[in-house]
Protein backbone atom coordinates (compact mmCIF):
# COMPACT_ATOMS: atom_id res chain seq x y z
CA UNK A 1 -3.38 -17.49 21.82
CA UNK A 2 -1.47 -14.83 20.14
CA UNK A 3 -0.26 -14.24 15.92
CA UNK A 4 3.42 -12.93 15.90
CA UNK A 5 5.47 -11.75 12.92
CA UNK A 6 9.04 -12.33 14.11
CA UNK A 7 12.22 -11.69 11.70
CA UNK A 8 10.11 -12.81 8.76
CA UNK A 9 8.52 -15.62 11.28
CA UNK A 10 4.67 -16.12 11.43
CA UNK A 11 3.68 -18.13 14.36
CA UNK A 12 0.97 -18.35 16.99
CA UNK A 13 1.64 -19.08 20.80
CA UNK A 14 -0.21 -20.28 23.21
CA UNK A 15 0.72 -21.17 27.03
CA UNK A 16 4.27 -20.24 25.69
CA UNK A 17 4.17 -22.71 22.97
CA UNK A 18 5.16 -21.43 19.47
CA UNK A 19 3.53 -23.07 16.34
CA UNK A 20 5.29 -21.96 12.95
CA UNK A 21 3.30 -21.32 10.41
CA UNK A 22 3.92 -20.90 6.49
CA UNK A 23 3.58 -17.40 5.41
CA UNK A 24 0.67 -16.77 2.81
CA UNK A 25 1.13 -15.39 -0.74
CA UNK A 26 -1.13 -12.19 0.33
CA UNK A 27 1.35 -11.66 3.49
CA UNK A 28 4.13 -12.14 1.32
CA UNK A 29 2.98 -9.58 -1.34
CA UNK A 30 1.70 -6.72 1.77
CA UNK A 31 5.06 -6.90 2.66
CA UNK A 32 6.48 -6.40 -0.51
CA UNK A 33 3.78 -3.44 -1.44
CA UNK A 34 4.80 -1.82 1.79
CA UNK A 35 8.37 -2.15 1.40
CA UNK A 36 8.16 0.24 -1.49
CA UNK A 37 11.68 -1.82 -3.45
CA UNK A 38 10.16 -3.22 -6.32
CA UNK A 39 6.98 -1.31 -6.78
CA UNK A 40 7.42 -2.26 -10.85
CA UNK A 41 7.57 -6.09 -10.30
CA UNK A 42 4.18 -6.66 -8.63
CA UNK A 43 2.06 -8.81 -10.48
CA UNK A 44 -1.50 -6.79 -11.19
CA UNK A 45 -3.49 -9.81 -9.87
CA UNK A 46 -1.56 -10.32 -6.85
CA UNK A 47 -2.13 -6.23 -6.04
CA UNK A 48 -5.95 -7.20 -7.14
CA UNK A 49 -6.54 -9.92 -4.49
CA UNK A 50 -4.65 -7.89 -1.67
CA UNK A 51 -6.81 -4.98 -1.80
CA UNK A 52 -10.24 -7.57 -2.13
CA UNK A 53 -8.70 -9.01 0.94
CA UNK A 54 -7.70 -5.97 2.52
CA UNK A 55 -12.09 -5.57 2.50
CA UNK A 56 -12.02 -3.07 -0.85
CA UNK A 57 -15.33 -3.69 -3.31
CA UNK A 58 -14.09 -3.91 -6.79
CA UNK A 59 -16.15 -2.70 -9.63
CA UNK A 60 -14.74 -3.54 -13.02
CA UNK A 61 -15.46 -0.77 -16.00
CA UNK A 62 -13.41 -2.06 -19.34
CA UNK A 63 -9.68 -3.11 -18.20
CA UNK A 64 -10.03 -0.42 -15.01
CA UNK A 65 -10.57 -2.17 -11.72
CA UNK A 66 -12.07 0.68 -9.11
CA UNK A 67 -11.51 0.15 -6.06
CA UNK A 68 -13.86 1.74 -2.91
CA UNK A 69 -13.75 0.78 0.68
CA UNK A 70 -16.10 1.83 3.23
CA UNK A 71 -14.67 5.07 5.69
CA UNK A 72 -11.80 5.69 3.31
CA UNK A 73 -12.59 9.00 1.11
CA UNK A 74 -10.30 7.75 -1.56
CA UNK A 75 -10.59 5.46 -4.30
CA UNK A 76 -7.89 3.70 -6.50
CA UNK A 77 -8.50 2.97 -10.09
CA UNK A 78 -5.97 0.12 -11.35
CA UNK A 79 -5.31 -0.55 -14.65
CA UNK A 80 -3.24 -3.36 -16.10
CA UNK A 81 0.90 -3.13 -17.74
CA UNK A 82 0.65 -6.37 -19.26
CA UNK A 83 0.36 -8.61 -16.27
CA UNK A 84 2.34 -6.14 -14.07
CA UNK A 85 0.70 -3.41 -11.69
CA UNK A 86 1.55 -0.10 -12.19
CA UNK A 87 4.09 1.00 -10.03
CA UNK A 88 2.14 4.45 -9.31
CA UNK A 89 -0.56 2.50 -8.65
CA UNK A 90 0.91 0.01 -5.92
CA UNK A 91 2.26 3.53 -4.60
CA UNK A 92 -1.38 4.43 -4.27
CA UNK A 93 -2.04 1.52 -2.75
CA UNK A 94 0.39 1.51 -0.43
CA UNK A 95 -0.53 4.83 0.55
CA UNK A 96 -4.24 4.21 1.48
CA UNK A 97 -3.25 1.07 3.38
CA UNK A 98 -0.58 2.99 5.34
CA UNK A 99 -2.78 5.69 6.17
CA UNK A 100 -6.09 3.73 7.16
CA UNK A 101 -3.86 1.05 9.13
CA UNK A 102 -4.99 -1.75 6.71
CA UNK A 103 -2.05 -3.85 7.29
CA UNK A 104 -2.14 -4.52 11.17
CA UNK A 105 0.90 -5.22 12.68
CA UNK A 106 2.85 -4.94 9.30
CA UNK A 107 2.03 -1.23 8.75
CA UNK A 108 5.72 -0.85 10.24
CA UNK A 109 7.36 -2.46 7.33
C-alpha cells in the first residue's frame, strides 16, 4: 500500500486499487505555506498546529509562540496580527520546512 498526491488527489493504492481520500486541513494549509501566494492570509492557528504537527515543541512566553525542533539549529518565534500569521513569519516557516524536508513528498510545491 502506497499514499499518492496526484493533481491535488490524495489516495492510497493497493494491488492497483485506488482509494480517494479527503484532503486534511493541515495538508491543505502545507500546501498553501509552501506555495508562498498568500503568505498574509494564513490564519496564526492554522500555521500553529502545522508546525506542532510538523514534530516542533512549542513554548509559549506572553503572546510569542517559540518554536524548537530537534536537529534543526533554528528556531521560529511567532507572534500573532490579530488572528492572522505574519507573513514573514510563514516565510520563516516555510523556509525551515523546505530546508529540513519537513513536508515529504510536498516539499516540491
Amino acid at each position: 500500500m502506497s499514499m499518492v498526491r496526484s493533481m491535488g488527489q490524495v489516495y492510497t493504492e493497493t494491488n492497483g486499487q485506488r482509494r480517494y481520500r479527503r484532503r486534511v486541513k493541515s495538508d491543505k494549509i502545507l500546501e498553501k505555506v509552501l506555495r508562498g501566494v498568500s503568505d498574509a492570509n494564513i490564519e496564526f492557528d492554522d500555521l500553529r498546529h502545522l508546525l506542532n504537527g510538523l514534530g516542533f515543541q512549542e513554548r509559549i512566553r506572553g503572546s510569542h509562540r517559540i518554536y524548537t525542533k530537534d536537529g534543526a539549529v533554528e528556531i521560529i518565534n511567532l507572534q500573532p496580527n490579530g488572528s492572522k500569521a505574519k507573513p514573514y513569519q510563514v516565510k520563516q516557516a516555510r523556509m525551515l520546512i523546505l530546508k529540513y524536508k519537513l513536508a515529504g513528498e510536498n516539499d516540491q510545491v
